[in-house]
Structure formats: C-alpha cells, structure tokens
C-alpha atoms as a PDB file:
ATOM      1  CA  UNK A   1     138.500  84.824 104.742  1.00  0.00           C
ATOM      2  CA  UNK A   2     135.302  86.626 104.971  1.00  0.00           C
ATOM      3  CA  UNK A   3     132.171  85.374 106.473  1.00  0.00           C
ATOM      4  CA  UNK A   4     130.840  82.858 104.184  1.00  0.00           C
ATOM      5  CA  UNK A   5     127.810  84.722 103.676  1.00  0.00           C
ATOM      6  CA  UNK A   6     129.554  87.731 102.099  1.00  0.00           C
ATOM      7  CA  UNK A   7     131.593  85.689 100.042  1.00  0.00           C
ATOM      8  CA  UNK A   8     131.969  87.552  96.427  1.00  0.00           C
ATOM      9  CA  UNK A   9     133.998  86.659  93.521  1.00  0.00           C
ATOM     10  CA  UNK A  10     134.655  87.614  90.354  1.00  0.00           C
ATOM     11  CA  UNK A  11     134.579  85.697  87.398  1.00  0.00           C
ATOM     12  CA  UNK A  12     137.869  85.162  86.403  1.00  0.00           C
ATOM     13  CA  UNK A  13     138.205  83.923  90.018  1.00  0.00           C
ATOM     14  CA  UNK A  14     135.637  81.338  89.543  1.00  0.00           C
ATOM     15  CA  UNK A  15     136.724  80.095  86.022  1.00  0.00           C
ATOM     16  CA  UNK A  16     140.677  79.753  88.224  1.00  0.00           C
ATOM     17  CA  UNK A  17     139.005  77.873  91.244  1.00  0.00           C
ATOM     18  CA  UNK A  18     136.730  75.510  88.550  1.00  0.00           C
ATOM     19  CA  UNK A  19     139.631  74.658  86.647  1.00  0.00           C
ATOM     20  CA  UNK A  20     142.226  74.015  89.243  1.00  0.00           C
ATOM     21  CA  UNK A  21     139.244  71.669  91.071  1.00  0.00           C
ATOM     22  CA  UNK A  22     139.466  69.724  87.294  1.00  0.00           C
ATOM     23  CA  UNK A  23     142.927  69.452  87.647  1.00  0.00           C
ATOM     24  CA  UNK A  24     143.394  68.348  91.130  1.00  0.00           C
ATOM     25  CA  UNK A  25     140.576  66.006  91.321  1.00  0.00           C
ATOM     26  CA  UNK A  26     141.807  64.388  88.310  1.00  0.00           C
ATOM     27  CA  UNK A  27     144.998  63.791  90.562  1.00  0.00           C
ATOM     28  CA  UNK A  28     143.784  62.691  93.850  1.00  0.00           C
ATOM     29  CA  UNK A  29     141.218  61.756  95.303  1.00  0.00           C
ATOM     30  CA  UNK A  30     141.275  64.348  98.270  1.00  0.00           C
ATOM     31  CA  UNK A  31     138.658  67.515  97.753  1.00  0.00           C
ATOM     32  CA  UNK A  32     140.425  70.094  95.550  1.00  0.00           C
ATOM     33  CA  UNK A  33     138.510  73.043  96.827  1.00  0.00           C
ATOM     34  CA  UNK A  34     137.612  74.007 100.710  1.00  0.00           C
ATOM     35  CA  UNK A  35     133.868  73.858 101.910  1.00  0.00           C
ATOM     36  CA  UNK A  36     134.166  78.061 101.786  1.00  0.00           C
ATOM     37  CA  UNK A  37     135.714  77.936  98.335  1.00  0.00           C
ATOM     38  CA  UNK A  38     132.730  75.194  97.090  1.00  0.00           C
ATOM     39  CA  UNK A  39     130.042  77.453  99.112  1.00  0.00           C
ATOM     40  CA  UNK A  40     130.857  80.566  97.294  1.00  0.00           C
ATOM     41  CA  UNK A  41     131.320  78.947  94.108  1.00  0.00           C
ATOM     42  CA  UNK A  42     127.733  77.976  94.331  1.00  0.00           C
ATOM     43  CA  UNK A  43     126.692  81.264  95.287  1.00  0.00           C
ATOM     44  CA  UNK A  44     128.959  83.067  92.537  1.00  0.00           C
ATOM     45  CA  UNK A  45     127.245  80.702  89.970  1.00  0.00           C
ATOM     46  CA  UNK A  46     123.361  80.731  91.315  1.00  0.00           C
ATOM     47  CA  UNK A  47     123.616  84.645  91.518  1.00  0.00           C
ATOM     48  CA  UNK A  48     124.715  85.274  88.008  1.00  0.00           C
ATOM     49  CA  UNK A  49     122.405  82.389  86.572  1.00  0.00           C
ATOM     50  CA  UNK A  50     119.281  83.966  87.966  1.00  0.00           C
ATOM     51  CA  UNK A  51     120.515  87.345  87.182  1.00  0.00           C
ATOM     52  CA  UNK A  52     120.607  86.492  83.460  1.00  0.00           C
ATOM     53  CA  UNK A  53     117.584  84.416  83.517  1.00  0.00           C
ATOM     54  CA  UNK A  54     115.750  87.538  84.698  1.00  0.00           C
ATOM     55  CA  UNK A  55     117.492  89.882  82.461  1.00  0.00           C
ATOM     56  CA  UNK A  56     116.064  88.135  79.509  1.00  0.00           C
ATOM     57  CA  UNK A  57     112.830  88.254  80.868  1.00  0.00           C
ATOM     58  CA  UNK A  58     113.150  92.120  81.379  1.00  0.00           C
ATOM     59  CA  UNK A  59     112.296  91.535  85.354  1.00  0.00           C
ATOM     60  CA  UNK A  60     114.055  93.260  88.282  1.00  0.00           C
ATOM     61  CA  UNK A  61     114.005  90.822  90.859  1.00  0.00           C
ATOM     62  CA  UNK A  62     115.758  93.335  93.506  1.00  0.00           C
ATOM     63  CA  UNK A  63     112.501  95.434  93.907  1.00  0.00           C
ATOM     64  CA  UNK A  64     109.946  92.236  94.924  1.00  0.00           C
ATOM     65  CA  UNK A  65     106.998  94.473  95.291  1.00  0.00           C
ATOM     66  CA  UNK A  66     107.387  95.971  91.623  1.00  0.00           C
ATOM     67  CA  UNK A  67     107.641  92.218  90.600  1.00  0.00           C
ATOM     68  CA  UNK A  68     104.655  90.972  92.737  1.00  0.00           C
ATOM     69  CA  UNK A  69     102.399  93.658  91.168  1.00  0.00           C
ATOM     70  CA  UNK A  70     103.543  92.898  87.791  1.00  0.00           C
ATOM     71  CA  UNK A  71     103.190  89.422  88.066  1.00  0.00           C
ATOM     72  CA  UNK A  72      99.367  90.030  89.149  1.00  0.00           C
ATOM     73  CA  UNK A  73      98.766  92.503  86.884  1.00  0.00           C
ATOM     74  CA  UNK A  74     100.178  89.926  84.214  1.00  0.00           C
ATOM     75  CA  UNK A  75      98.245  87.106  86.081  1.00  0.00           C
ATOM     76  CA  UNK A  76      94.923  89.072  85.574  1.00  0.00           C
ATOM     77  CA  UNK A  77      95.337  89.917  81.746  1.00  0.00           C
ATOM     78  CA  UNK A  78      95.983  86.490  80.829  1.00  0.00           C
ATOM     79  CA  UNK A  79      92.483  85.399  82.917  1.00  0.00           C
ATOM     80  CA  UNK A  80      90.917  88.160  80.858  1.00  0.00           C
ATOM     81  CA  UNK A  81      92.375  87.077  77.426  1.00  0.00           C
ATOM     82  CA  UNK A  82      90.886  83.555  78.019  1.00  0.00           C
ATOM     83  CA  UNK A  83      87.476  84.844  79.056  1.00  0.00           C
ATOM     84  CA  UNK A  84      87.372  86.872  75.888  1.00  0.00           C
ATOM     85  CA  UNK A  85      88.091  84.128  73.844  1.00  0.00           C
ATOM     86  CA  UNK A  86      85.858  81.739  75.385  1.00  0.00           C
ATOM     87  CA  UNK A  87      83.330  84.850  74.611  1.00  0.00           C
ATOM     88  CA  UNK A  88      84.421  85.418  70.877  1.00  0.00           C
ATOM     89  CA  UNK A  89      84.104  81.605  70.228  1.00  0.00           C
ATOM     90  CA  UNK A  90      80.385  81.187  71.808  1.00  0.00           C
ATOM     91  CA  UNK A  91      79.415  84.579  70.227  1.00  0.00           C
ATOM     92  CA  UNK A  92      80.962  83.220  66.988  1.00  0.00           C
ATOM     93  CA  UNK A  93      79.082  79.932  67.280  1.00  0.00           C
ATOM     94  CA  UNK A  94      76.115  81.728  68.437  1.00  0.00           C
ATOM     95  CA  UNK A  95      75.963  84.189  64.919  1.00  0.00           C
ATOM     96  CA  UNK A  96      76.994  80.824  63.134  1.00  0.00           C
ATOM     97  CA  UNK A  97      73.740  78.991  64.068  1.00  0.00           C
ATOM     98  CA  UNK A  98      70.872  81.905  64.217  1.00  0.00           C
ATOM     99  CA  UNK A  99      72.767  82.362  60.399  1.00  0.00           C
ATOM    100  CA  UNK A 100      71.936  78.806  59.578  1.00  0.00           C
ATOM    101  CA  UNK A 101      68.378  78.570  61.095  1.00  0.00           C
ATOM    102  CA  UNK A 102      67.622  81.422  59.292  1.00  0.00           C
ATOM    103  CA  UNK A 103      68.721  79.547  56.088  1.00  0.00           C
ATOM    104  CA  UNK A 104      66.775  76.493  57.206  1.00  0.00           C
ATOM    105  CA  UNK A 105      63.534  79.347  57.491  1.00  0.00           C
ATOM    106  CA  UNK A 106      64.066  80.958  54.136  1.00  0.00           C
ATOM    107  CA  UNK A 107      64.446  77.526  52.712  1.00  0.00           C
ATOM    108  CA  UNK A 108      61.054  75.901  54.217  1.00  0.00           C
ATOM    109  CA  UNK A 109      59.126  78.742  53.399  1.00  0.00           C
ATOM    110  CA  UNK A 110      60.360  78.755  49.833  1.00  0.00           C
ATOM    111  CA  UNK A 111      59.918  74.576  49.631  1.00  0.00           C
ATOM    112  CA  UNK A 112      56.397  75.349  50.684  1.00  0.00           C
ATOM    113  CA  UNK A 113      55.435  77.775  49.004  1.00  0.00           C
ATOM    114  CA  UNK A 114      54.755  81.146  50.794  1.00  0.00           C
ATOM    115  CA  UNK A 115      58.388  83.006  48.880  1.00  0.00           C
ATOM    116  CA  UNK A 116      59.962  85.856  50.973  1.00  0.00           C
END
C-alpha cells in the first residue's frame, strides 16, 4: 500500500470499505477495517465534504491568497455596510427631529400670535 499520506480512493471504493465495516462489525467484535483503510477513509470523506461545502459557497480554497484577499475585501464591505447604516439611521433621526421642532416653532408662533 501507498504511503498513508497519498492514500486516494474513489468513491465506489469508499461506499465498498463502509459497508463491508457494517457488515463485519455487526459480526465480531474485531476491527473490520485496518488503521490505513480507517485513515484514508477519513481523508476520502473530509476532502470531498469541504470540497462541496466550498463549492456552494463559490470559494476556491486551492489558491489561499485569492481566498485571503477575498475574505478581507468581504470583511471590509460588511464594516462599511454597518457604518452606513448606523449613518442613515442617525441622519434619519436627525431630519426626523429638526422636522418636528420646526412643527413645535410654527405651532408656538401661531398659538401666540405672530402667524408665519
């Protein structure tokens, strides 16, 4: 067998070993598969999850620096987006009130009086 850190296989060969380590540990009580065959089961399995994990999030994982500066780059939008919303509320809340007190001005001078 190879060395265990270039231990492939494909996935008809994993779905075999999985099955026949059902079957034989339902039988005995002995370990069904070798250390190798567990180690590159584990591999085979970890691999392919994150490979489809990061295929549905449309990320390359094989080119790190790519990733890094899209993950910054993605990092520093979503910083912006919150500072622009903490700015559109206090600018909203801002108009809000200088709308009221004007209100409140027209109002006093009318109660009193003095009409714009």
């Amino acid at each position: 067998m190879a060395d265990d850190s270039q231990v492939t296989i494909g996935r008809a060969e994993l779905e075999s070993m999985i099955r026949r380590a059902v079957q034989e540990g339902s039988r005995s009580s002995s370990p069904a598969l070798s250390h190798s065959e567990i180690e590159a089961l584990v591999r085979e399995t970890v691999a392919s999850t994150v490979d489809e994990i990061c295929l549905k999030l449309g990320v390359d994982y094989r080119e790190p620096l790519v990733l890094q500066r899209n993950l910054q780059t993605l990092d520093a939008w979503v910083k912006t987006m919150d500072s622009v919303k903490k700015r559109t509320l206090a600018s909203s809340l801002g108009l809000l009130l200088l709308g009221l007190a004007g209100v409140l001005v027209l109002g006093l001078r009318a109660w009193i009086g003095r009409g714009p």
